[in-house]
Protein backbone atom coordinates (compact mmCIF):
# COMPACT_ATOMS: atom_id res chain seq x y z
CA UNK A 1 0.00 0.00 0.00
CA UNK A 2 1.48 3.43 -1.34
CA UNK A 3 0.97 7.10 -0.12
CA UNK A 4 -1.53 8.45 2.34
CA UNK A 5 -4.81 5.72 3.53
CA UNK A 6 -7.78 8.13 4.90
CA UNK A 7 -10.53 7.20 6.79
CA UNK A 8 -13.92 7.67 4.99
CA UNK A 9 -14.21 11.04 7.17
CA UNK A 10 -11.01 12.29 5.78
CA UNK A 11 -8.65 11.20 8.39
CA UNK A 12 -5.44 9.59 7.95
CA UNK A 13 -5.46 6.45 8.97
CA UNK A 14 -2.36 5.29 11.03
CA UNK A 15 0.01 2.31 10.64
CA UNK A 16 -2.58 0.17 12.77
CA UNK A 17 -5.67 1.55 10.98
CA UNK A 18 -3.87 0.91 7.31
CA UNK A 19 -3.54 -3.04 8.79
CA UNK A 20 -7.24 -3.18 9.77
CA UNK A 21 -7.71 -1.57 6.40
CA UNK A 22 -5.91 -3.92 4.20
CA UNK A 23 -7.42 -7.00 6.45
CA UNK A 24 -10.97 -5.97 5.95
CA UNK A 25 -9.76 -6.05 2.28
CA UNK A 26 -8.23 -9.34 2.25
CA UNK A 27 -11.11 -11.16 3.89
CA UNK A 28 -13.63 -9.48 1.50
CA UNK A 29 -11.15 -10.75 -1.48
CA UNK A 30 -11.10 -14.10 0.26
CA UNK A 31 -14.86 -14.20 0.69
CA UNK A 32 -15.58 -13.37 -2.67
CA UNK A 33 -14.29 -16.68 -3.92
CA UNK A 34 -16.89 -18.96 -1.80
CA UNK A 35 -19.53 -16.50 -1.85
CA UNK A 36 -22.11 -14.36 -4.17
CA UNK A 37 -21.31 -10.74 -4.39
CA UNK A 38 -24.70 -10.33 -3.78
CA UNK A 39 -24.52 -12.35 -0.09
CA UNK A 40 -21.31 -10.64 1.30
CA UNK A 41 -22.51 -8.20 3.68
CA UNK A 42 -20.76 -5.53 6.05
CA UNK A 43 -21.08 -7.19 9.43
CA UNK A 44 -19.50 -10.90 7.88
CA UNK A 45 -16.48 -9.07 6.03
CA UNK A 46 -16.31 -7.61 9.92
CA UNK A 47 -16.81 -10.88 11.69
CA UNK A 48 -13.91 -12.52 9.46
CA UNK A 49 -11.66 -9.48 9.95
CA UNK A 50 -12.05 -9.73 13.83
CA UNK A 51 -13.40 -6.19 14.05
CA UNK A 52 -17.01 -4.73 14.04
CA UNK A 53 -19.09 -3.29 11.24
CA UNK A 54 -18.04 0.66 12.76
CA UNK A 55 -14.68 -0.17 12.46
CA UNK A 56 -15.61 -1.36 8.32
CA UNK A 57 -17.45 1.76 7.81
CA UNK A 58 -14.58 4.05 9.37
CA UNK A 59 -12.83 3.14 6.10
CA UNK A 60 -15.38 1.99 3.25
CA UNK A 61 -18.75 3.55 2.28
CA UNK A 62 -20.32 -0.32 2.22
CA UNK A 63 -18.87 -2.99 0.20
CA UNK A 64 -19.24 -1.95 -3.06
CA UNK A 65 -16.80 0.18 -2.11
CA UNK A 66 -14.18 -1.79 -0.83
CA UNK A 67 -14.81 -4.06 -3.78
CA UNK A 68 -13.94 -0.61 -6.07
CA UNK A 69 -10.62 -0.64 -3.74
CA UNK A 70 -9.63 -4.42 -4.86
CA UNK A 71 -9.94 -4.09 -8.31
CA UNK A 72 -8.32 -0.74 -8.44
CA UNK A 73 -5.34 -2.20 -7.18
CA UNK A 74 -6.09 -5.67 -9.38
CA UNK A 75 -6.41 -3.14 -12.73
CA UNK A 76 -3.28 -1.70 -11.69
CA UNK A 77 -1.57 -5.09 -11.86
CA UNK A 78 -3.39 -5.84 -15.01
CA UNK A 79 -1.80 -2.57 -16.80
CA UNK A 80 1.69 -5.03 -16.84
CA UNK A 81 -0.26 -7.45 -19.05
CA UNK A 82 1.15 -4.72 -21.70
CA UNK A 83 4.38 -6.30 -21.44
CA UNK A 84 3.45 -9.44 -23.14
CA UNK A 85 2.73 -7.38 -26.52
CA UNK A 86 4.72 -4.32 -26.35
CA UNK A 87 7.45 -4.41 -28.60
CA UNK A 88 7.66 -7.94 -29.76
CA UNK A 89 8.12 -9.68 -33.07
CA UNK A 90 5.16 -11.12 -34.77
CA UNK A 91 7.83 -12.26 -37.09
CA UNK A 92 8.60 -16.58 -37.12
CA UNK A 93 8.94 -18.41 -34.11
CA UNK A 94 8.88 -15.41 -32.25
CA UNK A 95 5.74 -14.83 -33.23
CA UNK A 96 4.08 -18.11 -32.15
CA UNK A 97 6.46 -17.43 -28.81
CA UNK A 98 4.66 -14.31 -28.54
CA UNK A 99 1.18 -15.48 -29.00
CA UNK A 100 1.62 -18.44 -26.25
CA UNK A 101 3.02 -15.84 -23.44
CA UNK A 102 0.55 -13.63 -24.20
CA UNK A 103 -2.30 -16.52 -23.66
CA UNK A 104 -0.46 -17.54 -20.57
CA UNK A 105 -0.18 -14.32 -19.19
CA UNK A 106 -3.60 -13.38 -19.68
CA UNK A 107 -5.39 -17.24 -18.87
CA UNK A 108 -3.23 -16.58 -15.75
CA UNK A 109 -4.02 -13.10 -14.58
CA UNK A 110 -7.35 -14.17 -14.42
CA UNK A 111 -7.12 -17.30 -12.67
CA UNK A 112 -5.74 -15.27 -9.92
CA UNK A 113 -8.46 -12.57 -9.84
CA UNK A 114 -11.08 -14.92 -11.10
CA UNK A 115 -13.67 -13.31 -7.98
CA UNK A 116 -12.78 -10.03 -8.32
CA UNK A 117 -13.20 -10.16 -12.01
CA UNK A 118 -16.87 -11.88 -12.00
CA UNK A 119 -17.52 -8.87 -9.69
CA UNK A 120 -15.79 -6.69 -12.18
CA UNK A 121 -17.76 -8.03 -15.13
CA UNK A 122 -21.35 -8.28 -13.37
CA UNK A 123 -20.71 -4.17 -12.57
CA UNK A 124 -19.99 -3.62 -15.75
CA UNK A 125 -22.67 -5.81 -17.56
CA UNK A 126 -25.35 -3.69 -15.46
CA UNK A 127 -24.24 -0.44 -16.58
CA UNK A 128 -21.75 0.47 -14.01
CA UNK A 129 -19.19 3.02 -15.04
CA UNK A 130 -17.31 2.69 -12.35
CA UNK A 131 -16.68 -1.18 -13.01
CA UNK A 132 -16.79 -0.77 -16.83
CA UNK A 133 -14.22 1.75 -16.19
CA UNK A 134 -11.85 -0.65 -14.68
CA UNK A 135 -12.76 -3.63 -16.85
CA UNK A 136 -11.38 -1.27 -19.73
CA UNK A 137 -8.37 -0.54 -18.25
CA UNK A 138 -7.00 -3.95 -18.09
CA UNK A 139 -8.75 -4.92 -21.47
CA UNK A 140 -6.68 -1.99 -23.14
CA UNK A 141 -3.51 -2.54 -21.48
CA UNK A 142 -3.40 -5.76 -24.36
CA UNK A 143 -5.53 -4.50 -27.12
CA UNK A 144 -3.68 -1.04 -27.66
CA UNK A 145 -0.18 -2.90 -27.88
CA UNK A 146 -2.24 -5.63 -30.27
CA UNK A 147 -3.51 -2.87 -32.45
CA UNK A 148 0.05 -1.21 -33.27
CA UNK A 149 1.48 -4.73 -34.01
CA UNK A 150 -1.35 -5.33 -36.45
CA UNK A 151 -0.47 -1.50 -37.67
CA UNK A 152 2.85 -2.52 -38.25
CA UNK A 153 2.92 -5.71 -40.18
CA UNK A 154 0.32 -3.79 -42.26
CA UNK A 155 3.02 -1.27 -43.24
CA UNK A 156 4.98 -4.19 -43.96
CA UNK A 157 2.86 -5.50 -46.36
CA UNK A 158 2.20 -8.68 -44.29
CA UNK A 159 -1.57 -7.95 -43.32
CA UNK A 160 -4.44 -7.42 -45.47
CA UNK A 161 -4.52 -3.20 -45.54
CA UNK A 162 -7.89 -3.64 -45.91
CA UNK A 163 -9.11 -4.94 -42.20
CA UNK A 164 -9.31 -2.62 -39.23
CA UNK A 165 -6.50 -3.05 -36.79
CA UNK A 166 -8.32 -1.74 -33.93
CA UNK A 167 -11.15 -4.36 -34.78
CA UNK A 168 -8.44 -7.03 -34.92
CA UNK A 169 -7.16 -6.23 -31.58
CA UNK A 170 -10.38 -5.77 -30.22
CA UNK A 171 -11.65 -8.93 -31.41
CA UNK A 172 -8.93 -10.99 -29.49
CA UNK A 173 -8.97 -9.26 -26.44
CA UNK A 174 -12.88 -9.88 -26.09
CA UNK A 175 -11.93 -13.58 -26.86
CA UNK A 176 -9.29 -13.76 -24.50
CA UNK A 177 -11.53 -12.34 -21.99
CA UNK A 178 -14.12 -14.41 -22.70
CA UNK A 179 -12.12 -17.46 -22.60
CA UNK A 180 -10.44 -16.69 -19.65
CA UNK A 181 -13.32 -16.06 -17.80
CA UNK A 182 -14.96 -19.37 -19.03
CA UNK A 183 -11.93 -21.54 -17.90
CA UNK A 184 -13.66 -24.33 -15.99
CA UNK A 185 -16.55 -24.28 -18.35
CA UNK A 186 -14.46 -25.97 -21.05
CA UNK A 187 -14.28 -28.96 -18.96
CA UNK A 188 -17.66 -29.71 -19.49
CA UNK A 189 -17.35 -29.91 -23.46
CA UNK A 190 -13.97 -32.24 -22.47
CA UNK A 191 -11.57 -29.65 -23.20
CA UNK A 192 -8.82 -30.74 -20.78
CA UNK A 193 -6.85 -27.43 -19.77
CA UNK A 194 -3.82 -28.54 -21.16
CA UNK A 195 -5.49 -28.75 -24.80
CA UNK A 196 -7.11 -25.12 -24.25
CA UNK A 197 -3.76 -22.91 -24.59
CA UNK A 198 -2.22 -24.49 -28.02
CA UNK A 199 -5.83 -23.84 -28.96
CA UNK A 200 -6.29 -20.51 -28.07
CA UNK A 201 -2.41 -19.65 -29.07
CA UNK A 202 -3.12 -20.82 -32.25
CA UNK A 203 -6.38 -18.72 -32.84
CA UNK A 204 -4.26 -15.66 -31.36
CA UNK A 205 -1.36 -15.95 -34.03
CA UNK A 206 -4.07 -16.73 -36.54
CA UNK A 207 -5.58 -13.64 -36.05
CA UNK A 208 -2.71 -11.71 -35.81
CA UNK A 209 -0.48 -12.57 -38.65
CA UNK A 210 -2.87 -14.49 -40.82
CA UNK A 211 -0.67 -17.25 -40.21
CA UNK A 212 -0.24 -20.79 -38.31
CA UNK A 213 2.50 -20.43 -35.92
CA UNK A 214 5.47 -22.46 -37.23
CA UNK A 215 6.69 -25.63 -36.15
């Protein structure tokens, strides 16, 4: 946790108010993955934290609010997903290299917010800036990286000139998304999970060069 923590009133909070703070966090973040959103309440996030409901309201407006806090600081993360696209060759091997990182990385990222993300999603489905907001954030953090490299190999004559990049990039970021978020639903068309990333990296070079990864 960086720079100044207030208390809902404007206070700031103090080294043992930041560690109440943060542990009212964790166990909402921890009772998000056995629970519906909908069914975590104030005075249970409390309970598991040890402290009282007062004490969860001297620092978050109700829980939507402390859920806003967690996937602040989970889009924040998800802004290093650029990494996996930024820069690299689309070119060979290294392409196909760069299409199964970037499947990993992103498969991945969301295996480790999976409840914050279903949160994320559900706020965002229902109209909710704030969410949709945040949703965006980690969504463009791949597809603006995507759409230059699809810019480029058009200037190098290797992509049709014709197709949108943006729509390119946009296209396989919703599928990742999708796909990542559907993870354990593939089981029950007996996709095995080690079958679903060759899959997916293939679909992800596909779409990107035009091209089947090479051998």
């Amino acid at each position: 946790m960086t720079g100044q923590v207030r208390t809902v009133d404007g206070r700031v909070a103090g080294r043992r108010g930041q560690a109440t703070r943060q542990k009212l966090l964790d166990c909402l973040s921890e009772m998000l993955s056995t629970s519906p959103y909908r069914d975590v309440k104030v005075i249970d996030v409390a309970r598991k934290a040890g402290t009282s409901p007062a004490t969860f309201y001297q620092y978050f407006p109700d829980v939507e609010g402390a859920v806003l806090e967690i996937a602040e600081e989970m889009a924040k993360e998800g802004a290093g997903l650029t990494d996996l696209v930024a820069g690299r060759s689309w070119a060979g091997k290294s392409g196909a290299q760069a299409a199964e990182e970037l499947v990993e990385g992103f498969l991945s990222f969301w295996r480790k917010h999976d409840a914050i993300l279903r949160v994320v999603d559900l706020g965002a489905a229902e109209g909710d800036k704030r969410f949709y907001k945040i949703r965006m954030k980690i969504l463009n953090s791949v597809n603006n990286s995507l759409t230059d490299a699809v810019k480029e190999l058009q200037t190098k004559g290797r992509y049709d000139k014709d197709v949108s990049p943006a729509a390119v990039a946009g296209s396989i970021v919703a599928m990742l998304a999708a796909v990542a978020g559907h993870q354990k639903g593939f089981q029950s068309w007996g996709v095995k999970q080690a079958e679903l990333r060759p899959a997916l990296t293939l679909v992800v070079h596909l779409g990107i060069t035009g091209r089947k990864p090479p051998k």
